[in-house]
N, C-alpha and C. Protein backbone atom coordinates (compact mmCIF):
# COMPACT_ATOMS: atom_id res chain seq x y z
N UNK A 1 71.74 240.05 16.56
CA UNK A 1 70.42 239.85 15.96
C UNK A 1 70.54 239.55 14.48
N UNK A 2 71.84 240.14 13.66
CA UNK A 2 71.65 239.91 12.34
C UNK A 2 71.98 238.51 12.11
N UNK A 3 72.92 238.09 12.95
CA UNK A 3 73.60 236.92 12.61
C UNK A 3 72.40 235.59 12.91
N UNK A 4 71.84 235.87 13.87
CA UNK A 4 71.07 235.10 13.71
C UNK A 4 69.58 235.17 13.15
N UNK A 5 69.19 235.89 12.55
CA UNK A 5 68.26 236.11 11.29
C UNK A 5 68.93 235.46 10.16
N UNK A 6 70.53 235.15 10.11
CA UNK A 6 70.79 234.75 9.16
C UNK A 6 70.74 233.23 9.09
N UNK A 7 70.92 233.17 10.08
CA UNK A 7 71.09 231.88 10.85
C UNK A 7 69.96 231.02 10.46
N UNK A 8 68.72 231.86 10.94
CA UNK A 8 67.11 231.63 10.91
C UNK A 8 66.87 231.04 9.16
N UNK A 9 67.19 232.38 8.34
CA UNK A 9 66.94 232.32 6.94
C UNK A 9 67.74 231.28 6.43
N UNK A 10 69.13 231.46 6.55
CA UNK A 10 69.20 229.79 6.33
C UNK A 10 68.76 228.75 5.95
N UNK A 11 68.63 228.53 7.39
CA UNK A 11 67.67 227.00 7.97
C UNK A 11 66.57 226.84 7.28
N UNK A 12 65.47 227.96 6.95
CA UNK A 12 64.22 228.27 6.36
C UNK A 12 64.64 227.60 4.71
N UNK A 13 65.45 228.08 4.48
CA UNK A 13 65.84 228.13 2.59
C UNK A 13 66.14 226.44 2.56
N UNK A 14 66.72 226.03 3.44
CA UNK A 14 67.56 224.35 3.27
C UNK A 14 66.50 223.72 4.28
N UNK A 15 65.38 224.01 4.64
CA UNK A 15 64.12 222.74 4.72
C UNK A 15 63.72 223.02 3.90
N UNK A 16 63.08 221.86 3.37
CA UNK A 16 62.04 220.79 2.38
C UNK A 16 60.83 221.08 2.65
N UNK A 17 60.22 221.65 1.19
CA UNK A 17 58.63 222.74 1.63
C UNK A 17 58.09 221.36 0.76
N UNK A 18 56.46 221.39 1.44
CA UNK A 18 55.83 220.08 0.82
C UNK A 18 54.67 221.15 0.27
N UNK A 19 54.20 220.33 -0.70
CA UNK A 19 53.11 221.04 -2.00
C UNK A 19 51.92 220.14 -0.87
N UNK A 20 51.07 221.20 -0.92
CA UNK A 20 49.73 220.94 -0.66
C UNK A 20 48.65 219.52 -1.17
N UNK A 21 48.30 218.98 -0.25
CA UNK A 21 47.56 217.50 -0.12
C UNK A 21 48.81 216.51 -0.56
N UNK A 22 50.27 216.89 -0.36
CA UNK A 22 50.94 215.63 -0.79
C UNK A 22 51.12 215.10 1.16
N UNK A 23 50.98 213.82 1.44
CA UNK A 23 51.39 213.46 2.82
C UNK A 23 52.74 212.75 3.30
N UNK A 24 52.52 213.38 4.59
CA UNK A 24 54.22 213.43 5.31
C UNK A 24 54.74 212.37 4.53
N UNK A 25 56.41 212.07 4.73
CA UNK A 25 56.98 211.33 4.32
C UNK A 25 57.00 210.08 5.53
N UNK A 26 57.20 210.68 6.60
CA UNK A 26 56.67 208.92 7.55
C UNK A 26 55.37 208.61 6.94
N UNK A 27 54.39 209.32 6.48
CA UNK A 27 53.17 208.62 6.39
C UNK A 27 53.27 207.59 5.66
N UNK A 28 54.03 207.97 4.25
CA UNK A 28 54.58 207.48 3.34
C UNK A 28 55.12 205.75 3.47
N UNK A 29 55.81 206.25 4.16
CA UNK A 29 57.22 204.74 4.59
C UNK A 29 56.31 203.86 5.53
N UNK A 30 55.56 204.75 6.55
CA UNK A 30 54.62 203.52 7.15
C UNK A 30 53.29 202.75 6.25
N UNK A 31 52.95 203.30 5.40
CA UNK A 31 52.33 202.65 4.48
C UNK A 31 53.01 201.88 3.71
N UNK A 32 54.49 201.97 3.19
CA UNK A 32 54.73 201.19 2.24
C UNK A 32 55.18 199.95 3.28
N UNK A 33 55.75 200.19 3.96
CA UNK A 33 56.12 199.21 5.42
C UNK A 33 54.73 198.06 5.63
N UNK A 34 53.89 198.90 6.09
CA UNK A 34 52.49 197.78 6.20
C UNK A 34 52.41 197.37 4.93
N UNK A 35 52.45 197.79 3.93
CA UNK A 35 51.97 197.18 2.50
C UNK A 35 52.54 195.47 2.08
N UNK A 36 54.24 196.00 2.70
CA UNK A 36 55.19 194.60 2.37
C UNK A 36 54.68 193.78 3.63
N UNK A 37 54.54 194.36 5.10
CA UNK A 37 54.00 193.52 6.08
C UNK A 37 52.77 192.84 5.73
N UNK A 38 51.86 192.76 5.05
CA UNK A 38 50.60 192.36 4.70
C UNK A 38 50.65 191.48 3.71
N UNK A 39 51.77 191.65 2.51
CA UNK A 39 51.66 190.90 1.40
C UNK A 39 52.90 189.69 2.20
N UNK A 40 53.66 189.68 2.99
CA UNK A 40 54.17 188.96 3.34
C UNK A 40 53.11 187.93 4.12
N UNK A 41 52.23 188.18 4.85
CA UNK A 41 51.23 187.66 5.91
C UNK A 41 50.60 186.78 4.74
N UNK A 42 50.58 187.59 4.05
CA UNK A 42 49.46 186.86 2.44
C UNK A 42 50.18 185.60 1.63
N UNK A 43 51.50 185.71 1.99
CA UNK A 43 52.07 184.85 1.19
C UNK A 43 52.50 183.52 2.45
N UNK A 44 52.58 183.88 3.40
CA UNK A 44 52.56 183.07 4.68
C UNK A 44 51.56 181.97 4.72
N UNK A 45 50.41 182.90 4.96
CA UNK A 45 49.18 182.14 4.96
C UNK A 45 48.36 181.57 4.25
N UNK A 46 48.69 181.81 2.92
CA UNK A 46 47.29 181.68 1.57
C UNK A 46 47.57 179.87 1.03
N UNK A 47 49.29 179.72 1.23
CA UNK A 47 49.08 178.06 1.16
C UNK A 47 48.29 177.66 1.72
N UNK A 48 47.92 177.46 3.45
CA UNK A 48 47.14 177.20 4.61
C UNK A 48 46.10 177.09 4.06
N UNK A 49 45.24 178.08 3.44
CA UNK A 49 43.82 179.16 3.17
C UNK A 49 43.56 178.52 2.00
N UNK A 50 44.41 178.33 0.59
CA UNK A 50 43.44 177.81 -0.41
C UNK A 50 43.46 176.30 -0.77
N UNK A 51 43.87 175.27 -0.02
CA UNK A 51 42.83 174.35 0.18
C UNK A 51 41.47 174.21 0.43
N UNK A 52 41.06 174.76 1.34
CA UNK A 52 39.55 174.96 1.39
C UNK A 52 38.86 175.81 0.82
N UNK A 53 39.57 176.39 -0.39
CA UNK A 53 38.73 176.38 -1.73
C UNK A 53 38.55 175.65 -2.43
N UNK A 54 39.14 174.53 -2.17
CA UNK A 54 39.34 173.73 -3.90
C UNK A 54 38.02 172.95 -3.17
N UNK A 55 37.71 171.92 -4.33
CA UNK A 55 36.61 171.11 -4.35
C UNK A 55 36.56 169.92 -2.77
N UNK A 56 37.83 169.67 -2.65
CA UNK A 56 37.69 169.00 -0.86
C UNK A 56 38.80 169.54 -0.49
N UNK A 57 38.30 169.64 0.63
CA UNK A 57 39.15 170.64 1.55
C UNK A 57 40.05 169.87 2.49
N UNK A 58 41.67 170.11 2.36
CA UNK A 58 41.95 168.77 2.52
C UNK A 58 43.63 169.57 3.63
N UNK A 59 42.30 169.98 5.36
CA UNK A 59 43.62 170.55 5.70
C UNK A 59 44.88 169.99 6.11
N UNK A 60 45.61 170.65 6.43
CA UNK A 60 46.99 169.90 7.49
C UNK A 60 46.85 169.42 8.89
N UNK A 61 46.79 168.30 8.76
CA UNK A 61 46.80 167.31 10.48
C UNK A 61 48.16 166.69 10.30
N UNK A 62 48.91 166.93 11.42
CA UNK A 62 50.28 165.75 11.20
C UNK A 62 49.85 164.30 12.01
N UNK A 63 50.16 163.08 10.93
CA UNK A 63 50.22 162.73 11.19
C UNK A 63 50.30 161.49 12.77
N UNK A 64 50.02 160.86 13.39
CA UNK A 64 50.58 160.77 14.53
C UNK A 64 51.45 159.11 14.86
N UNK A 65 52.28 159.09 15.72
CA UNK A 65 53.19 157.96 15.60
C UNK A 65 52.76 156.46 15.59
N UNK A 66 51.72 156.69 16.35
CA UNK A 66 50.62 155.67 15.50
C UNK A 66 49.93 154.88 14.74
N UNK A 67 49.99 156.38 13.79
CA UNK A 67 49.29 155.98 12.52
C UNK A 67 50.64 155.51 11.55
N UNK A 68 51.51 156.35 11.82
CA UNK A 68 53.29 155.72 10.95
C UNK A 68 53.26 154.48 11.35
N UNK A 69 53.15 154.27 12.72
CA UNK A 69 53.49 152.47 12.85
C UNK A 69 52.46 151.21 12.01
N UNK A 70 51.53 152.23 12.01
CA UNK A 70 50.37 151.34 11.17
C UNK A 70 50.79 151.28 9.34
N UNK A 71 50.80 152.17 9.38
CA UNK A 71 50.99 152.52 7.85
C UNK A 71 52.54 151.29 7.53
N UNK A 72 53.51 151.57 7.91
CA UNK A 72 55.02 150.70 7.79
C UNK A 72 54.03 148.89 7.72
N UNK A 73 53.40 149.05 8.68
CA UNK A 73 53.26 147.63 9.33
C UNK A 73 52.49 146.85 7.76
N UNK A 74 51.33 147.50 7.44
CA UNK A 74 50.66 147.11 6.12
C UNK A 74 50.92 147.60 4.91
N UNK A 75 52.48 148.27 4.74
CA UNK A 75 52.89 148.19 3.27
C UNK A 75 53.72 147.30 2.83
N UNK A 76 53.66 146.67 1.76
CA UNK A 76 54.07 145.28 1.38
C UNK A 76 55.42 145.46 0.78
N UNK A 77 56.57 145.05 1.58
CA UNK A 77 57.40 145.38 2.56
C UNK A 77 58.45 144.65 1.43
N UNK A 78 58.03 143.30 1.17
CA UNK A 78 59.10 142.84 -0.29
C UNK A 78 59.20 143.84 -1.54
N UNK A 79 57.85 144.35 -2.34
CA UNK A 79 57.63 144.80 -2.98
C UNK A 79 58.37 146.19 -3.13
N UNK A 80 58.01 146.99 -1.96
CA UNK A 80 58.61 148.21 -1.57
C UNK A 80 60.18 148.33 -1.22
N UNK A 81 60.63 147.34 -0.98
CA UNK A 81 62.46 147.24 -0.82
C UNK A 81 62.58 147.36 -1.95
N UNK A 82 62.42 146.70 -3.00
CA UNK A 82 62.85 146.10 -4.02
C UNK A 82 62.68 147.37 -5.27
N UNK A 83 63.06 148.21 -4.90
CA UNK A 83 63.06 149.55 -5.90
C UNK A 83 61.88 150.30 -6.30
N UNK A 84 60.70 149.47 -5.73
CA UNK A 84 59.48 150.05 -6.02
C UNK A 84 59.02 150.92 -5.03
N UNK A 85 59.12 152.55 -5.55
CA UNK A 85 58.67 153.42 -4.25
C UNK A 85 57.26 153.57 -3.88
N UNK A 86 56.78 153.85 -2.38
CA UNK A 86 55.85 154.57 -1.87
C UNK A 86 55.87 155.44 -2.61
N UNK A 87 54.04 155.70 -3.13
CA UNK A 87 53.58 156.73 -3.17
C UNK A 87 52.29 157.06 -2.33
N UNK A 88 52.70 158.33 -1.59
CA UNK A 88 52.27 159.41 -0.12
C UNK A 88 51.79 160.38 -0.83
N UNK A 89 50.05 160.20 -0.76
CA UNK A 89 49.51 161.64 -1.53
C UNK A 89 48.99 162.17 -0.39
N UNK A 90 49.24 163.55 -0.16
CA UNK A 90 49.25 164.42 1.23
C UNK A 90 50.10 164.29 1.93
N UNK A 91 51.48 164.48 1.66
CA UNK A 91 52.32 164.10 2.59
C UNK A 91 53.16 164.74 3.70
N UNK A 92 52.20 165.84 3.54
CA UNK A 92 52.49 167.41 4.93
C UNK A 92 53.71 167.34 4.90
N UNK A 93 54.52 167.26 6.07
CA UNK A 93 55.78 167.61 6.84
C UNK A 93 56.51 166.40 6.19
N UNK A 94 56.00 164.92 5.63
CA UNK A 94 56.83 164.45 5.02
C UNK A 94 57.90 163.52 6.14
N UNK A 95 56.52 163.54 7.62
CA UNK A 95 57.36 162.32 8.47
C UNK A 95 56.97 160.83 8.11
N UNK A 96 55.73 160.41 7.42
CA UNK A 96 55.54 159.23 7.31
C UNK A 96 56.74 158.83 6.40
N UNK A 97 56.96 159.16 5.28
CA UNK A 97 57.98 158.87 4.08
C UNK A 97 59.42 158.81 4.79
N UNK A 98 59.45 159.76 5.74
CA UNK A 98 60.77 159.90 6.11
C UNK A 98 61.48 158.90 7.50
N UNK A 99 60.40 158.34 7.58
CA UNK A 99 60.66 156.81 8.82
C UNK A 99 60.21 155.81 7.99
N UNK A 100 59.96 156.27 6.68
CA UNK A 100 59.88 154.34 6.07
C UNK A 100 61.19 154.59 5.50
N UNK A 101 61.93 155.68 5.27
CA UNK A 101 63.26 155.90 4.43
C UNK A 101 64.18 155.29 5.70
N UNK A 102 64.24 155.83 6.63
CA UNK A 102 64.63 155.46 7.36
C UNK A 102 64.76 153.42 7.71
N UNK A 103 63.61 152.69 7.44
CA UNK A 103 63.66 151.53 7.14
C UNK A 103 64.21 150.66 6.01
N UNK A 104 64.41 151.89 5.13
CA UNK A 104 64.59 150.71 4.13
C UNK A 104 64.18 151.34 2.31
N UNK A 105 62.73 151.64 2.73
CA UNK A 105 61.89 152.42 1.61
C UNK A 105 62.27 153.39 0.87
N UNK A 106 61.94 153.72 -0.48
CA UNK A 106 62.04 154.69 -0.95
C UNK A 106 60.61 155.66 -1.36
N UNK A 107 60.19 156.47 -1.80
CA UNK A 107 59.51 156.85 -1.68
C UNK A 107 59.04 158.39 -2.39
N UNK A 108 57.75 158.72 -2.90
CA UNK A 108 57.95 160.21 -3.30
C UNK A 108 56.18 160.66 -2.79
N UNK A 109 56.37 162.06 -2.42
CA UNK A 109 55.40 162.42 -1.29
C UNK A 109 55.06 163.44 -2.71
N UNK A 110 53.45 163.87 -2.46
CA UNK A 110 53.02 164.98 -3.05
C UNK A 110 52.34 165.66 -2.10
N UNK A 111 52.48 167.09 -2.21
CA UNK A 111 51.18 167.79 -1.28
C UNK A 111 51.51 168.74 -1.97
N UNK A 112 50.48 169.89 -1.77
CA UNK A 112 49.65 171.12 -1.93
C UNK A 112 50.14 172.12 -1.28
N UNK A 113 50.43 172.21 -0.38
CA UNK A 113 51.38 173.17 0.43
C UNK A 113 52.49 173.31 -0.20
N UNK A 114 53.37 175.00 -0.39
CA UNK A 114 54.72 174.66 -0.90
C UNK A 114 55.43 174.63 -0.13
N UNK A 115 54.92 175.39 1.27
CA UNK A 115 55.92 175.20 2.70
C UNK A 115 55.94 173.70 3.11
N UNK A 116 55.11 173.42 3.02
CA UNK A 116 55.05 171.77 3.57
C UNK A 116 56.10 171.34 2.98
N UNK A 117 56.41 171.36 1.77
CA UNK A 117 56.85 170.39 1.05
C UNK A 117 59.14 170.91 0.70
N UNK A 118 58.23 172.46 1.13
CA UNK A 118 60.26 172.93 1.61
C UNK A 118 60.53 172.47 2.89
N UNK A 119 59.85 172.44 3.83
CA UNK A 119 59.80 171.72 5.49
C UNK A 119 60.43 170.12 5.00
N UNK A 120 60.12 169.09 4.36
CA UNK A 120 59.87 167.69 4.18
C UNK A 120 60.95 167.78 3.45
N UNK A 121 61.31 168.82 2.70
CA UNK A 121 62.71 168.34 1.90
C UNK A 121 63.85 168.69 2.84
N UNK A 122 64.20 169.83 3.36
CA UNK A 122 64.62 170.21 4.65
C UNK A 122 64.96 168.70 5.42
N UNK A 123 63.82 168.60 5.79
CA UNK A 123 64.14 167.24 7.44
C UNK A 123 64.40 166.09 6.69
N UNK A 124 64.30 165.70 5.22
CA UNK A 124 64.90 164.56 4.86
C UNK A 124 66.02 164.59 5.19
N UNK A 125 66.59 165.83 4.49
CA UNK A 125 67.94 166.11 4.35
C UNK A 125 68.70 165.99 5.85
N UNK A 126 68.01 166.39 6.39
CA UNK A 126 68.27 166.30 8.15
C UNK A 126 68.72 164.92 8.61
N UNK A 127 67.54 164.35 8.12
CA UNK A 127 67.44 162.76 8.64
C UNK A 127 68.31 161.73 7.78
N UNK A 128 69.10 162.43 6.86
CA UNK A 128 69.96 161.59 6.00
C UNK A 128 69.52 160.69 5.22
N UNK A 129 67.97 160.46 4.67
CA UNK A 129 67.06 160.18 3.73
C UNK A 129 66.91 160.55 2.39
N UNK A 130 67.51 162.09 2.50
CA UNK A 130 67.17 163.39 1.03
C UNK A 130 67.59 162.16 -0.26
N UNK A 131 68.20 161.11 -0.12
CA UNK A 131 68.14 160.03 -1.73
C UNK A 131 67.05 159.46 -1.69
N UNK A 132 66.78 159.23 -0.71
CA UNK A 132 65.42 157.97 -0.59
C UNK A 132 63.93 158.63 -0.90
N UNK A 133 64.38 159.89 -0.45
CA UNK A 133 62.51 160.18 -0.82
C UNK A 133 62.56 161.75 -1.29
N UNK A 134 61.61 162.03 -2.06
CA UNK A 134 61.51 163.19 -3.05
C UNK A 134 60.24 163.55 -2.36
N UNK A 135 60.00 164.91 -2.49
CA UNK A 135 58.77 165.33 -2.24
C UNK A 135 58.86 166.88 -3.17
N UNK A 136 57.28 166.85 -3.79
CA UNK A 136 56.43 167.88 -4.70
C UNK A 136 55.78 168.09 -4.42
N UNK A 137 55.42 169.69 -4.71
CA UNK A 137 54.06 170.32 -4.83
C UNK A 137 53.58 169.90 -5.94
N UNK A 138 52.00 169.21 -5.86
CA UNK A 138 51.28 169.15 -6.92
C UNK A 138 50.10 168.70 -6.00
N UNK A 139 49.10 168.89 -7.62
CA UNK A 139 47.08 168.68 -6.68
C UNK A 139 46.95 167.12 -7.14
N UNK A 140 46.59 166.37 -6.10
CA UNK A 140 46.68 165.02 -6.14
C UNK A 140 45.92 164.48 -7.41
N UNK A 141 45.08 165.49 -7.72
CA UNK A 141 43.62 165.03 -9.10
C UNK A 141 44.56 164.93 -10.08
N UNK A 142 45.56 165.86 -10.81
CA UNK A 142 46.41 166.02 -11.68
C UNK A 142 47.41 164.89 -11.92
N UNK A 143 48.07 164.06 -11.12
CA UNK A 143 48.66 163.14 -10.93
C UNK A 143 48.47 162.26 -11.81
N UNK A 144 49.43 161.40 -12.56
CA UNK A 144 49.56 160.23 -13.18
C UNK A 144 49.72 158.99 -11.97
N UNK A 145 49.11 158.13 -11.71
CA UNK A 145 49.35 157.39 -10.53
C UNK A 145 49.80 155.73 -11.30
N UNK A 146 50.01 155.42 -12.37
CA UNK A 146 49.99 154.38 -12.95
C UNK A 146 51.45 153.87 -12.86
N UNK A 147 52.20 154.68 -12.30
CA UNK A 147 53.24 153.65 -12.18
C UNK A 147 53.95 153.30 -10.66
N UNK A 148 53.12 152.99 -9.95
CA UNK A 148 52.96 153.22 -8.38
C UNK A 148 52.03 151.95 -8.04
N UNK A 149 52.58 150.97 -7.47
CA UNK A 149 52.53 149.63 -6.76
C UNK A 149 51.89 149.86 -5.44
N UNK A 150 52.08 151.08 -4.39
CA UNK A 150 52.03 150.90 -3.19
C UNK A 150 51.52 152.39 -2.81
N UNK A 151 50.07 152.51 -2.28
CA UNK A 151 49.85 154.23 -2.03
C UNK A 151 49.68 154.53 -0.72
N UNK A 152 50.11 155.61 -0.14
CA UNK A 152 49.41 155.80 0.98
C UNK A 152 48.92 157.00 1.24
N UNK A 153 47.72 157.13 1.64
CA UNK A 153 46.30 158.42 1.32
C UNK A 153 46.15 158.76 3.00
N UNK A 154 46.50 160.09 3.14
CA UNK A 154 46.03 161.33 4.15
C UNK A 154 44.54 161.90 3.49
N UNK A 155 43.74 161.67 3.39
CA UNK A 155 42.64 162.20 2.97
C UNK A 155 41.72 162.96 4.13
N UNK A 156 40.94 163.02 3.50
CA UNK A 156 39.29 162.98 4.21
C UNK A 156 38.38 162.75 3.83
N UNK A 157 37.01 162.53 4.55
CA UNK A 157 35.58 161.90 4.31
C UNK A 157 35.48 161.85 2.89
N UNK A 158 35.39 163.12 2.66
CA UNK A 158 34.36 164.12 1.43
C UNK A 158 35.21 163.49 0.30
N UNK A 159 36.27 162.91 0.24
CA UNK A 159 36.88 163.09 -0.80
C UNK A 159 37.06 161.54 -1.21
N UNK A 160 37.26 160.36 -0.36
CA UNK A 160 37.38 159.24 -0.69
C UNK A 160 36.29 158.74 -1.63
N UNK A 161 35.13 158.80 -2.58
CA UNK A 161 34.36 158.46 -3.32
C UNK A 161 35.38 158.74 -4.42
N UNK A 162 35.45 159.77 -4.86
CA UNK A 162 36.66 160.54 -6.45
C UNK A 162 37.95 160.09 -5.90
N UNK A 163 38.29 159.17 -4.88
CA UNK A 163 39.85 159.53 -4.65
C UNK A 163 39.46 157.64 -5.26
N UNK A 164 38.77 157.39 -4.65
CA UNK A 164 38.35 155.55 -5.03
C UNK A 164 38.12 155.60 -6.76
N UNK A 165 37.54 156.10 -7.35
CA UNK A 165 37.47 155.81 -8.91
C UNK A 165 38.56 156.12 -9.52
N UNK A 166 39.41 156.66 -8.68
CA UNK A 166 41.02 157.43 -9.33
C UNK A 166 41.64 156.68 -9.26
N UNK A 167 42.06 155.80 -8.64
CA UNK A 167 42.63 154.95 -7.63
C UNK A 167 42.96 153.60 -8.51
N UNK A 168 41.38 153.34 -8.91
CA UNK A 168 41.00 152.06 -9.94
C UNK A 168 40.96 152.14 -10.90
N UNK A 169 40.81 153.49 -11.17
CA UNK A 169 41.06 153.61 -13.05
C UNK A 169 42.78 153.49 -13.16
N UNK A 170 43.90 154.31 -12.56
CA UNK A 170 45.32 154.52 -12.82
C UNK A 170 46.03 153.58 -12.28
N UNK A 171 45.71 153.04 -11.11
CA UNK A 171 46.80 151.86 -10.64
C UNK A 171 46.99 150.85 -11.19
N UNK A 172 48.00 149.62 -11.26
CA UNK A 172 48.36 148.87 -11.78
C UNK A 172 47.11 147.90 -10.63
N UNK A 173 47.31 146.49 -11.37
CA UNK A 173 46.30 145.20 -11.05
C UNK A 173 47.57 145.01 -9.54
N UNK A 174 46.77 144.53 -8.70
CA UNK A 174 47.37 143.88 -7.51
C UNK A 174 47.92 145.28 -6.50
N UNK A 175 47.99 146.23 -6.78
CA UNK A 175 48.38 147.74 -6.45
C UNK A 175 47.69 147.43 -4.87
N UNK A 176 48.81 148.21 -4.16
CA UNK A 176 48.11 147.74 -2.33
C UNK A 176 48.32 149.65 -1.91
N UNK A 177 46.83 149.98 -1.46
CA UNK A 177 46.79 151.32 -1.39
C UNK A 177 46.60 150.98 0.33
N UNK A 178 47.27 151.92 0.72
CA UNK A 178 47.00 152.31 2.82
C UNK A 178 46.08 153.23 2.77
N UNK A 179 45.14 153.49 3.80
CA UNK A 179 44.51 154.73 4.02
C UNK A 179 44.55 154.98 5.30
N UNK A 180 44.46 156.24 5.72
CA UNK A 180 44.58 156.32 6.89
C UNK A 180 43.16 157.37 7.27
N UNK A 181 42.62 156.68 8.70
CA UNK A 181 41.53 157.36 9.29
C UNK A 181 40.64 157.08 8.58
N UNK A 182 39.77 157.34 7.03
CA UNK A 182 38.90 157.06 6.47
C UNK A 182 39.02 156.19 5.53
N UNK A 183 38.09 155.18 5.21
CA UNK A 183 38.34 153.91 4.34
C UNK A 183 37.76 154.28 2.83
N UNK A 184 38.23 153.61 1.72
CA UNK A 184 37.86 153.80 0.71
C UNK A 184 36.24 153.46 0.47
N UNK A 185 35.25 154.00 0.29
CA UNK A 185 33.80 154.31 0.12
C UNK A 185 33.33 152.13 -0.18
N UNK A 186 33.65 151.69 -1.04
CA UNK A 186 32.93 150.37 -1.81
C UNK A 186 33.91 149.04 -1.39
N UNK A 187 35.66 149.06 -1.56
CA UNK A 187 36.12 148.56 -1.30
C UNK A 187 36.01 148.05 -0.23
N UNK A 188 36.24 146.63 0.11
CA UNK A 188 36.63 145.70 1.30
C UNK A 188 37.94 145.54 1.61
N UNK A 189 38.50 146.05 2.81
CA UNK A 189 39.59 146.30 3.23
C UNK A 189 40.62 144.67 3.36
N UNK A 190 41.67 144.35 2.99
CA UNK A 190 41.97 143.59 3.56
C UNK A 190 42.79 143.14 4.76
N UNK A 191 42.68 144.47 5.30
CA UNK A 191 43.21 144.24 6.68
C UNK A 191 42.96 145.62 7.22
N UNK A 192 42.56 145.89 8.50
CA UNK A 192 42.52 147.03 9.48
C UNK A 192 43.01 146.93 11.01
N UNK A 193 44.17 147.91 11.02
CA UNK A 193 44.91 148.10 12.33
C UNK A 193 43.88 149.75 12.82
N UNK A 194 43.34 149.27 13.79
CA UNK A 194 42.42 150.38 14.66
C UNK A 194 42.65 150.42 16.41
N UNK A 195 43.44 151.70 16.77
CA UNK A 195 43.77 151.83 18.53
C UNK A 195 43.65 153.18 18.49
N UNK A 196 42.59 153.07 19.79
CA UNK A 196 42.36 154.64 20.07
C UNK A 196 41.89 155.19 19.05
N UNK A 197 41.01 155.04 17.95
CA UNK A 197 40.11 155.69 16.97
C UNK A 197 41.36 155.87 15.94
N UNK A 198 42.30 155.63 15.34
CA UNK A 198 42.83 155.87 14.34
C UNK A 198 42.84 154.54 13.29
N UNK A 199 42.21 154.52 12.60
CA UNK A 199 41.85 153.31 12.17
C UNK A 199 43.20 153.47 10.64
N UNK A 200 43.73 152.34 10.54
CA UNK A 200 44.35 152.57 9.17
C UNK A 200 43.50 150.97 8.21
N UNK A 201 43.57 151.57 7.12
CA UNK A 201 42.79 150.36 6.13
C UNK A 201 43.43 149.80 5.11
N UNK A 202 43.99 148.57 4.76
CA UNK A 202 44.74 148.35 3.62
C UNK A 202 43.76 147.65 2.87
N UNK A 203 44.17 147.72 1.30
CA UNK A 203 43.30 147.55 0.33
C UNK A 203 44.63 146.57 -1.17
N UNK A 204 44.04 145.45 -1.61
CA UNK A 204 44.82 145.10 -3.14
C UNK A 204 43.55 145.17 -3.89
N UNK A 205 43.87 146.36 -4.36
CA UNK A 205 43.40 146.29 -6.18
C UNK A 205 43.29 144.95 -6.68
């Protein structure tokens, strides 16, 4: 009996006494656990999420093979060999840029997403392109566009009126912009490839 009273007292002396209203230590670790799980979710998702705060909301649709064949077909194809790159404002995943690299083109993509735009540098690199085409995060409004011959615009509705006065104030004279799905608001297109509702619109400044 003594030995194990001693045994008992022991054990009693070498556990860890907790002060009143402090909580368990799992409580602890599972809170700090969800805390990093949540701010991770936050940092996952909030590229996705704050586009459609900004003034047009301008989400992620990829592209479709389609619309790449359209787009290649009406960019002016001498001009663009000849050292003068595509410029791709919205350029998501960074497949349109990366099958005109594939042709020939060079090219530099901007989008808003920073995953998008680590994805697009990634699969260049994949596709053995990573010289031919560059891609950045940046907000298309911010952009210097004046030294860019050849554009091609992922947009939407809401936004082609301000994307058209941008367009005509910074580009150079003769400048041949693509659009895809929605047409520039005033301009007369000079050519439109349209199958199955994807309409693409080319335009010379």
């Amino acid at each position: 009996f003594c030995q194990l009273g001693l045994v008992m007292t022991s054990a009693s002396a070498a556990a860890p006494t907790r002060q009143p209203g402090q909580p368990p230590l799992l409580n602890t670790k599972i809170l700090v656990a969800s805390g990093v799980a949540v701010a991770g979710v936050v940092a996952l998702v909030a590229p996705f999420i704050t586009p459609v705060l900004r003034k047009h909301c301008l989400p992620y649709i990829p592209s479709t093979q389609q619309q790449i064949n359209h787009v290649l077909k009406l960019l002016p194809k001498a001009r663009s060999l000849q050292g003068n790159p595509i410029l791709e404002l919205g350029s998501g995943d960074g497949r349109m840029l990366i099958q005109a690299a594939k042709q020939g083109y060079s090219g530099v993509g901007y989008e808003i997403n920073p995953w998008l735009v680590v994805y697009a540098k990634l699969q260049a690199v994949r596709r053995g392109v990573g010289s031919k085409v560059k891609f950045h995060c940046a907000d298309l409004w911010q952009l210097d566009l004046s030294s860019y011959n050849s554009v091609v615009v992922f947009g939407v509705a809401e936004m082609m009126p301000d994307l058209e006065r941008k367009l005509l104030a910074e580009l150079p004279k003769d400048a041949t912009v693509v659009s895809c799905q929605f047409p520039l608001p005033t301009l007369e297109p000079t050519m439109v490839l349209d199958d199955d509702s994807e309409p693409v619109f080319q335009y010379r400044l």
